[in-house]
Protein backbone atom coordinates (compact mmCIF):
# COMPACT_ATOMS: atom_id res chain seq x y z
CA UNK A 1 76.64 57.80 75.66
CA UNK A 2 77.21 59.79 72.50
CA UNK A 3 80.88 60.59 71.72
CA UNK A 4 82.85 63.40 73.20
CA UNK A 5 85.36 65.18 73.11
CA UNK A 6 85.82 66.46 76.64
CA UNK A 7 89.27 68.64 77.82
CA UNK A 8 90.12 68.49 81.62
CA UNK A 9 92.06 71.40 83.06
CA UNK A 10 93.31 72.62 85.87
CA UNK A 11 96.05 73.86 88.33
CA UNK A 12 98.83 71.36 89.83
CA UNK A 13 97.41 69.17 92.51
CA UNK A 14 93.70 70.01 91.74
CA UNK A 15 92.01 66.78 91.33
CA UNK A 16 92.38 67.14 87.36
CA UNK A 17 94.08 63.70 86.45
CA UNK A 18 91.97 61.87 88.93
CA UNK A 19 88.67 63.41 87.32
CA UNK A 20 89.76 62.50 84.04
CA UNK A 21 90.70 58.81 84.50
CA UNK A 22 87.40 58.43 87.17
CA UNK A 23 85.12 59.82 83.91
CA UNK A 24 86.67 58.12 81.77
CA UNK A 25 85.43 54.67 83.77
CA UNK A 26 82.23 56.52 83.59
CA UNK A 27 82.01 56.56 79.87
CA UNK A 28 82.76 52.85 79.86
CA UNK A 29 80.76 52.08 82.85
CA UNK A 30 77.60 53.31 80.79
CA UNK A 31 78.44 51.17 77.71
CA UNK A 32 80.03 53.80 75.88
CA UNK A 33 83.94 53.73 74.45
CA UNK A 34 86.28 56.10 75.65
CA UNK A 35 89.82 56.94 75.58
CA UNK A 36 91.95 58.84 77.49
CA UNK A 37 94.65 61.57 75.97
CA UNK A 38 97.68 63.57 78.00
CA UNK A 39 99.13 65.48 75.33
CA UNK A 40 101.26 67.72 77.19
CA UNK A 41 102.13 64.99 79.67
CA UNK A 42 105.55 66.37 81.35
CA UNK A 43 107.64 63.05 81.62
CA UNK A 44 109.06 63.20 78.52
CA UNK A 45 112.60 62.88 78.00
CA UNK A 46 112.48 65.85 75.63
CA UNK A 47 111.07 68.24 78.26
CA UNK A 48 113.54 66.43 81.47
CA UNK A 49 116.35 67.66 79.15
CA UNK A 50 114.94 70.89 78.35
CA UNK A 51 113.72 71.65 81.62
CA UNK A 52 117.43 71.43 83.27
CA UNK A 53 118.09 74.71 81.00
CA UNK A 54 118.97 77.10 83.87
CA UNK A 55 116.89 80.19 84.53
CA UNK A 56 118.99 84.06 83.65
CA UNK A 57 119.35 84.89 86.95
CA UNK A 58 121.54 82.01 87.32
CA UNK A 59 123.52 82.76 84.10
CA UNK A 60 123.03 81.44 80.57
CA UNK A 61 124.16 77.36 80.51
CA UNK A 62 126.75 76.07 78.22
CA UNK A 63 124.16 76.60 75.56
CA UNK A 64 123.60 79.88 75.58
CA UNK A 65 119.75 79.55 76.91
CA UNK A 66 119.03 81.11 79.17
CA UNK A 67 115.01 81.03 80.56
CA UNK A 68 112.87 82.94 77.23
CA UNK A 69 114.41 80.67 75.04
CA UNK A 70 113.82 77.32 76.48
CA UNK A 71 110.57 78.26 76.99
CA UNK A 72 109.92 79.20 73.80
CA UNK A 73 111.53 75.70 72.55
CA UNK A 74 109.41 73.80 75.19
CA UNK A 75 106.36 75.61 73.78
CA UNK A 76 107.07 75.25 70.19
CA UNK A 77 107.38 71.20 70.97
CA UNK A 78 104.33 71.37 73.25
CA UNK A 79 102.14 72.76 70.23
CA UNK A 80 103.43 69.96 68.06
CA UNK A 81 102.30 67.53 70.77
CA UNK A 82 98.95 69.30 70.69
CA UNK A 83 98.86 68.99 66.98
CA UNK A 84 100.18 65.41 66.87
CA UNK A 85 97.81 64.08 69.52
CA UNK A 86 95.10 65.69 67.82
CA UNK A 87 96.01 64.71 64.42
CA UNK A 88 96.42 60.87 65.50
CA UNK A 89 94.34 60.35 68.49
CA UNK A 90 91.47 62.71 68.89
CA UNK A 91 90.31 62.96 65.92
CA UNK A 92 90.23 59.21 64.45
CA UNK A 93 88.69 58.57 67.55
CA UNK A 94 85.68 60.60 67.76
CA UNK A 95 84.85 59.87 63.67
CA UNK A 96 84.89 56.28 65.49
CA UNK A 97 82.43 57.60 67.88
CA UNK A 98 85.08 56.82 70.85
CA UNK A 99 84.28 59.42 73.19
CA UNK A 100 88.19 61.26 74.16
CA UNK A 101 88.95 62.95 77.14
CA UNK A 102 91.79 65.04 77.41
CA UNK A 103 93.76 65.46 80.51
CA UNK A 104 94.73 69.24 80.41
CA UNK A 105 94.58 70.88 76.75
CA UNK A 106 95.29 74.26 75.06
CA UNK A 107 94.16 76.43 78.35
CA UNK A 108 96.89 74.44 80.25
CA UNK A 109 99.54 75.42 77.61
CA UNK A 110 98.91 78.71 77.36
CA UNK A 111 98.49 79.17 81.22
CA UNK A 112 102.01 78.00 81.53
CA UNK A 113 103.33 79.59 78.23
CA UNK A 114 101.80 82.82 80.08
CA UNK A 115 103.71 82.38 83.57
CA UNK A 116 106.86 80.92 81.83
CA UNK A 117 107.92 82.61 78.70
CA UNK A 118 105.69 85.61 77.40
CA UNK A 119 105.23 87.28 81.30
CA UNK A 120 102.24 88.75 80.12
CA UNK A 121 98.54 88.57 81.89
CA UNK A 122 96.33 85.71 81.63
CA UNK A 123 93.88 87.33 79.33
CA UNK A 124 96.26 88.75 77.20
CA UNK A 125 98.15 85.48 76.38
CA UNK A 126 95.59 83.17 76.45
CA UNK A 127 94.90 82.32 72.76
CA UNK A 128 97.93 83.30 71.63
CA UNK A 129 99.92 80.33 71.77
CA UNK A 130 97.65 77.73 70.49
CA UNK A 131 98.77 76.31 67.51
CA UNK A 132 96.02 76.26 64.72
CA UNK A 133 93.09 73.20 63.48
CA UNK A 134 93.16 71.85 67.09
CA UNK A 135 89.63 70.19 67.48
CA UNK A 136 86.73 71.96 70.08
CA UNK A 137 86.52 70.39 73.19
CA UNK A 138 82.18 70.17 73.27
CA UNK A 139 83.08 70.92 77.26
CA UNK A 140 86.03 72.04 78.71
CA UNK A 141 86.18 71.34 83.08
CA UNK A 142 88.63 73.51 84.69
CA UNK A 143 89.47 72.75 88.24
CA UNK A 144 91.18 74.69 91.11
CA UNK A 145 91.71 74.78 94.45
CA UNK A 146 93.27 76.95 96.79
CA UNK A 147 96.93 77.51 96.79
CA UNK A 148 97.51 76.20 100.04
CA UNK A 149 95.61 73.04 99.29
CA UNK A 150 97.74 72.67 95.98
CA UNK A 151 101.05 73.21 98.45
CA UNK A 152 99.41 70.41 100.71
CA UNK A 153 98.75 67.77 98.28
CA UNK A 154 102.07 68.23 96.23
CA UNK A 155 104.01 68.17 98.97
CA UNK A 156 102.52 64.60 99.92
CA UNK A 157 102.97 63.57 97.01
CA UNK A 158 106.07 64.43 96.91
CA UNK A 159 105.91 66.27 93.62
CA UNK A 160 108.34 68.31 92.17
CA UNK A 161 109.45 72.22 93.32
CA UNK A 162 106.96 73.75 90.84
CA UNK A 163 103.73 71.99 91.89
CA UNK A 164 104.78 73.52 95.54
CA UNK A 165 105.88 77.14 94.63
CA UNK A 166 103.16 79.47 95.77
CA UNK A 167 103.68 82.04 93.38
CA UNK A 168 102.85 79.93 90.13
CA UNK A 169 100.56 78.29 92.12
CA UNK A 170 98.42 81.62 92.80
CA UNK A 171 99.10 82.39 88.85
CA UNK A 172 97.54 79.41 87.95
CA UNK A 173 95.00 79.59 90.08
CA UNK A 174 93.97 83.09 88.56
CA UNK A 175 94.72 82.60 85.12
CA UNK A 176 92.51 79.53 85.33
CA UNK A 177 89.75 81.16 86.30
CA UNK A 178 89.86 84.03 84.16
CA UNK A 179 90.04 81.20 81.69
CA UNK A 180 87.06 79.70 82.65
CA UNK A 181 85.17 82.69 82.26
CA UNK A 182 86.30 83.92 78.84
CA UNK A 183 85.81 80.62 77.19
CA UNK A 184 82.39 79.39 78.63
CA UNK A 185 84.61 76.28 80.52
CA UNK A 186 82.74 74.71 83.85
CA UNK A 187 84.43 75.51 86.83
CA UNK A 188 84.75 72.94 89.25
CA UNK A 189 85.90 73.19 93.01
CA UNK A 190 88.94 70.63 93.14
CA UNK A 191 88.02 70.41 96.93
CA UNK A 192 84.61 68.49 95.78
CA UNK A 193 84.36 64.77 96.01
CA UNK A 194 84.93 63.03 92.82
CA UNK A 195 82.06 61.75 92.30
CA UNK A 196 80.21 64.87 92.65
CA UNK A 197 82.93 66.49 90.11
CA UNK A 198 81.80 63.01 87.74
CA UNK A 199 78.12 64.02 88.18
CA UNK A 200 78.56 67.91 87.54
CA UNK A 201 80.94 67.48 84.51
CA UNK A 202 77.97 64.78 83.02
CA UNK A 203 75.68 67.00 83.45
CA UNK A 204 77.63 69.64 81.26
CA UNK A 205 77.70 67.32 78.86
CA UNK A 206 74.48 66.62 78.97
CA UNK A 207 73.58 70.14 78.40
CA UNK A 208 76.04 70.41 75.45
CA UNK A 209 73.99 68.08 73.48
CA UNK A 210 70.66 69.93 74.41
CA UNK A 211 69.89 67.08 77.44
């Protein structure tokens, strides 16, 4: 396998994470290298502290932010993640020829940025919060699934309250899609087995190198 640089989005409790790692043992599988990237992985303790900032409705906490403002903080240190990762990871990998896959990317920031902090449409925010020089993914897989299959899965997972609240969930969902669309990403059904999501999101790649 040539090297790649392949970004993996999606809604909460789509199927995202698990397509990522199961390609990933694809690449390697076939001979090739791989690596696998989570830049705006949310276990942080910079975004557990952040994210305890109360919402307005519920007043402004004893630092005077109230929900805009952390969210503008959390996405100010999300773009420097996306910068970071890229600057030390993605791209000293691929001039390696390590193929990198990205579990979620810039689509996944500015879906959120757009539900969380700017309250504007999908197609109107998308593109505006992604910080600048981030490399191309040559595919980008978007997955969803219906909301009430999202609600199912989180809530035997046990995730937390906003990987089960149906109204981000149906944002995502749609902002994801409209996504898709505008920027020429695949999108998968989440609901597909994950092998057939492997085989489809090859075969993308495939085609982005003419195959």
């Amino acid at each position: 396998m040539a090297a790649n640089f392949i970004a993996i989005s999606g809604m909460p409790s789509s199927g995202r994470s698990v397509l990522a790692a199961t390609y990933l043992d694809a690449v390697r599988g076939a001979g090739g290298d791989g690596r696998l990237v989570q830049p705006l992985k949310a276990d942080s303790g910079t975004i557990r502290r952040l994210a305890v900032l109360r919402a307005p409705q519920r007043g402004v906490t004893e630092l005077g932010l109230g929900w805009p403002a952390r969210e503008r903080i959390l996405g100010d240190y999300l773009s420097s993640r996306l910068t970071a990762i890229a600057e030390t990871e993605v791209k000293p990998a691929l001039a390696r020829g390590i193929t990198v896959i990205a579990d979620r990317w810039v689509i996944d920031h500015d879906v959120n940025q757009a539900f969380f902090a700017t309250g504007s449409e999908p197609a109107d925010a998308l593109g505006q919060v992604r910080p600048p020089g981030l490399p191309r993914p040559s595919v980008t897989a978007v997955l969803v699934v219906p909301v009430g299959v999202a609600v199912g899965r989180a809530q035997r997972a046990g995730t937390g309250p906003r990987s089960q609240d149906r109204d981000f969930l149906a944002h995502a969902k749609r902002s994801y899609e409209s996504a898709a669309t505008a920027h020429g990403a695949l999108l998968l059904d989440g609901e597909l087995p994950v092998k057939r999501l492997v085989a489809l999101l090859q075969e993308a790649v495939d085609r982005s190198h003419g195959g």
